[in-house]
N, C-alpha and C. Protein backbone atom coordinates (compact mmCIF):
# COMPACT_ATOMS: atom_id res chain seq x y z
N UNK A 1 21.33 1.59 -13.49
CA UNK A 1 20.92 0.69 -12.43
C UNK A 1 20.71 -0.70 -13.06
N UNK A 2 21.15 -2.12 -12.58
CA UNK A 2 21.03 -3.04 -12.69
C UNK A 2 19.56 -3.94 -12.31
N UNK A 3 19.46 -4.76 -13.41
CA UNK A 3 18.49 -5.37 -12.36
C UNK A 3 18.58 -6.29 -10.87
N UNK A 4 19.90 -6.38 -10.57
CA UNK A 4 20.19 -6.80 -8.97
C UNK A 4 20.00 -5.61 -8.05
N UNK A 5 20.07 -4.32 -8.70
CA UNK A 5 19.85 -3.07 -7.84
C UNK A 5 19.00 -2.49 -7.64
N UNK A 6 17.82 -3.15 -9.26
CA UNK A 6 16.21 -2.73 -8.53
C UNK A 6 15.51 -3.82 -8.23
N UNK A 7 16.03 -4.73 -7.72
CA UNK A 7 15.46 -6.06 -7.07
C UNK A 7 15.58 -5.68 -5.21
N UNK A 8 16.99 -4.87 -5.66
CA UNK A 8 17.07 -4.80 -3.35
C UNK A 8 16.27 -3.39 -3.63
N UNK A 9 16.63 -2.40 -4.12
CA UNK A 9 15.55 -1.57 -3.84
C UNK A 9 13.96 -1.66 -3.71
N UNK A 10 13.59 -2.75 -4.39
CA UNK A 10 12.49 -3.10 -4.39
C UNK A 10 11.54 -4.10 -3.03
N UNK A 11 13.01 -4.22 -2.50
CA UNK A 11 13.16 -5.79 -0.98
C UNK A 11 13.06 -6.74 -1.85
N UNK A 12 13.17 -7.42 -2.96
CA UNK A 12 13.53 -8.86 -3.93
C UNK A 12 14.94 -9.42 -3.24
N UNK A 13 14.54 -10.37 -3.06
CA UNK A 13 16.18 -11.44 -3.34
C UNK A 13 16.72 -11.32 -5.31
N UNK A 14 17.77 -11.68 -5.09
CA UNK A 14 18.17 -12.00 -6.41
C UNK A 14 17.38 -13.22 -7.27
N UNK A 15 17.16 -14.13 -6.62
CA UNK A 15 17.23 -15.54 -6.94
C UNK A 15 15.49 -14.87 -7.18
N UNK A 16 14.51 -14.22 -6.78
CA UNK A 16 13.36 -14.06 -6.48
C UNK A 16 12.68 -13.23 -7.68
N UNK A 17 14.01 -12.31 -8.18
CA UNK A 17 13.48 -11.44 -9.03
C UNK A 17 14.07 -11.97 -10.36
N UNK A 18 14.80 -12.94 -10.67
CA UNK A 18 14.87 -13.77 -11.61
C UNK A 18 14.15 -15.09 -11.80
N UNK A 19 13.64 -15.68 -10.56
CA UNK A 19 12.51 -16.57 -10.87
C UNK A 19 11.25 -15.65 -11.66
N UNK A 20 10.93 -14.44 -11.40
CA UNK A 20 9.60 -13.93 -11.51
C UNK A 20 9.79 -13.11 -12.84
N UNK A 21 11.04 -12.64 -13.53
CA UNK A 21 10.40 -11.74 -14.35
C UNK A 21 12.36 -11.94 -15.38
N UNK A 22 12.42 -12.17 -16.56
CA UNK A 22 13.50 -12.21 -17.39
C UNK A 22 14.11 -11.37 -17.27
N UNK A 23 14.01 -9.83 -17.15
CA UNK A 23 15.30 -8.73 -16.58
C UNK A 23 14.27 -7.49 -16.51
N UNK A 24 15.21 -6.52 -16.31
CA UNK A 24 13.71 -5.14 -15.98
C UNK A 24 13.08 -5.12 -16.53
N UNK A 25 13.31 -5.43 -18.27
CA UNK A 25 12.04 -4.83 -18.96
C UNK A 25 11.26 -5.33 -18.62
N UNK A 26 11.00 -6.61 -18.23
CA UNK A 26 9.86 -7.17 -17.76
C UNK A 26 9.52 -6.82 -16.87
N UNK A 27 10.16 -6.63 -16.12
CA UNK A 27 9.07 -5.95 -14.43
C UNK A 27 8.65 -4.48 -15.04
N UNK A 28 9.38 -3.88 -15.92
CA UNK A 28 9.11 -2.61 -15.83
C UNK A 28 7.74 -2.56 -16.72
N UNK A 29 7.53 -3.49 -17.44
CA UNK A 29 5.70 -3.64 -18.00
C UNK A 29 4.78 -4.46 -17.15
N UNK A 30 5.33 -4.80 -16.44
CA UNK A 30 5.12 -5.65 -15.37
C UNK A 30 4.19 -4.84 -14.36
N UNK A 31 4.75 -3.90 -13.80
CA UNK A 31 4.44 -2.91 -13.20
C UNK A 31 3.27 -2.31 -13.41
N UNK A 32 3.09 -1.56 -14.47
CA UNK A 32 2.25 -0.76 -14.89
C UNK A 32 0.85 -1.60 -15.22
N UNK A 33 0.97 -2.85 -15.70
CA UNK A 33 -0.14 -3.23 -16.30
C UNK A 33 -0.52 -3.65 -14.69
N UNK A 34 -0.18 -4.13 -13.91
CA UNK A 34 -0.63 -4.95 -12.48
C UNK A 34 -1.49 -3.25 -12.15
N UNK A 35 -0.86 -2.33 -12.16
CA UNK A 35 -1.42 -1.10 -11.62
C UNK A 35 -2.65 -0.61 -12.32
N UNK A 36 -2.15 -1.06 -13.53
CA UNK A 36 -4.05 -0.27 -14.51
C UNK A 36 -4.94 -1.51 -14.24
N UNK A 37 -4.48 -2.77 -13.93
CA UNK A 37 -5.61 -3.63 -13.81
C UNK A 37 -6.43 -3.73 -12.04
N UNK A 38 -5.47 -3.35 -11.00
CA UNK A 38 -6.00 -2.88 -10.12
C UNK A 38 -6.73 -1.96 -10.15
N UNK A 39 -6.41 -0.58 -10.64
CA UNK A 39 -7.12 0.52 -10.57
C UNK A 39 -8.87 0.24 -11.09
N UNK A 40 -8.45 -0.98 -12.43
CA UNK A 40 -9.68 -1.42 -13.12
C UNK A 40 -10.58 -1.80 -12.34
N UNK A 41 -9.99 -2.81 -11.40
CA UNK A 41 -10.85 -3.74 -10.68
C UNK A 41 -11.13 -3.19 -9.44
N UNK A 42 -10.88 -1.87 -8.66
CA UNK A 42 -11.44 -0.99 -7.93
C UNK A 42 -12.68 -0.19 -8.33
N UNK A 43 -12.04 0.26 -9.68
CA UNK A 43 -13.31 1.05 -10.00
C UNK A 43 -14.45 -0.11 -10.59
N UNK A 44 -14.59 -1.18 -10.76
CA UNK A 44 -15.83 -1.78 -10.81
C UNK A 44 -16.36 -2.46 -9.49
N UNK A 45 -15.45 -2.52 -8.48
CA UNK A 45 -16.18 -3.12 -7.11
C UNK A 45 -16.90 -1.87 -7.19
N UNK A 46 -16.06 -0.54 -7.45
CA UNK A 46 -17.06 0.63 -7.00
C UNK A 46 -18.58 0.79 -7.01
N UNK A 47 -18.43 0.44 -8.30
CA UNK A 47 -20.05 0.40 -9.32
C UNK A 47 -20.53 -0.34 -9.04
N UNK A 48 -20.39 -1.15 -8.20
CA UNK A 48 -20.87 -2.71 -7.96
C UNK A 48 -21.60 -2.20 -6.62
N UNK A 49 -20.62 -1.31 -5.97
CA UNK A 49 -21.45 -1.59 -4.46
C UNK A 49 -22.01 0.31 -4.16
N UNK A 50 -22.02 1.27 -5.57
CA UNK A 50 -22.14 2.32 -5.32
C UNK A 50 -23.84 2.70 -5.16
N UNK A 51 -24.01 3.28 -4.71
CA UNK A 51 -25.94 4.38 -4.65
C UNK A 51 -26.11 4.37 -5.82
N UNK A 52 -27.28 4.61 -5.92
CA UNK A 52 -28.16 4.76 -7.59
C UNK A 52 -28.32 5.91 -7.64
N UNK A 53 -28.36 6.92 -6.68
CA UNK A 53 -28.19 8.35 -6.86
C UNK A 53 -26.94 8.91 -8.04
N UNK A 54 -27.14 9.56 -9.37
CA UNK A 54 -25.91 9.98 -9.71
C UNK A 54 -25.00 10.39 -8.99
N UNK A 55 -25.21 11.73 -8.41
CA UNK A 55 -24.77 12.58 -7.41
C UNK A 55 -23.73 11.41 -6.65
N UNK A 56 -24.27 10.55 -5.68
CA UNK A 56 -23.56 9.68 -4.70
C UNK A 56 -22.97 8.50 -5.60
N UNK A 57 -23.18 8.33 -7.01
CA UNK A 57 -22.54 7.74 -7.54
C UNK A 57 -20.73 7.91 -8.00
N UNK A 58 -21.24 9.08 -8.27
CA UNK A 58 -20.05 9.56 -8.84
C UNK A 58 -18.86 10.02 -7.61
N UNK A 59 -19.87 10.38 -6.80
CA UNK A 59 -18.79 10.81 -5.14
C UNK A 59 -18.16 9.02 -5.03
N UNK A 60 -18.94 8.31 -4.58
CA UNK A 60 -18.55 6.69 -4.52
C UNK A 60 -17.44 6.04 -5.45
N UNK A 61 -17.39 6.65 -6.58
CA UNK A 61 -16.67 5.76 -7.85
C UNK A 61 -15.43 6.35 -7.48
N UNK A 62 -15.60 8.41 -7.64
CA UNK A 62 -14.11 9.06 -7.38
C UNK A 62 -13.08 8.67 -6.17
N UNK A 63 -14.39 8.49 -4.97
CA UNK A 63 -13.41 8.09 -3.57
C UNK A 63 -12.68 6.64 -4.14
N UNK A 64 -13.63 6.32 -4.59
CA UNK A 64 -12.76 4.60 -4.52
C UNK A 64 -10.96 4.45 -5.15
N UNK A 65 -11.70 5.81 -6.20
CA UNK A 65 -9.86 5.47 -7.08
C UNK A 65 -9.25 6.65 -6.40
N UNK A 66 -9.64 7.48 -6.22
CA UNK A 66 -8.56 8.60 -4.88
C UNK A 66 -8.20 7.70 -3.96
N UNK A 67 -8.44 6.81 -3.55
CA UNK A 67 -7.88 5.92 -1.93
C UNK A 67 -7.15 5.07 -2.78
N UNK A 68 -7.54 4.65 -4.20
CA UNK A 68 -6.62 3.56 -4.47
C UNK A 68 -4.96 4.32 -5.12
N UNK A 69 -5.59 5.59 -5.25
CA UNK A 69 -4.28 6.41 -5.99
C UNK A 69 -3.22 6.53 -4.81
């Protein structure tokens, strides 16, 4: 697969996915790190806005990254 072929699979223009990233490899680390740093920044709103109860803590933290999974 080309990177013009995972640009339409992706809905990218051509012109869109070469402004944004030098060829797959780059999107393809691209990817992953945008995803562990979301996941990051879910699970600390979590903690941020979770109960002081352990118990409801830990229910609070897991829902947050199950909905974000």
């Amino acid at each position: 697969m080309t990177e013009i072929d995972t640009g339409r699979r992706a809905g990218l223009t051509e012109r869109y996915f070469y402004e944004s990233f030098a060829g797959r490899d780059e999107l393809l680390v691209a990817v992953p790190d945008r995803v562990v740093l979301t996941a990051r920044d879910t699970l600390i709103t979590a903690l941020h806005t979770s109960p002081t109860e352990p118990h409801d803590l830990i229910r609070h933290v897991v829902r947050a990254f199950t909905d974000f999974i």
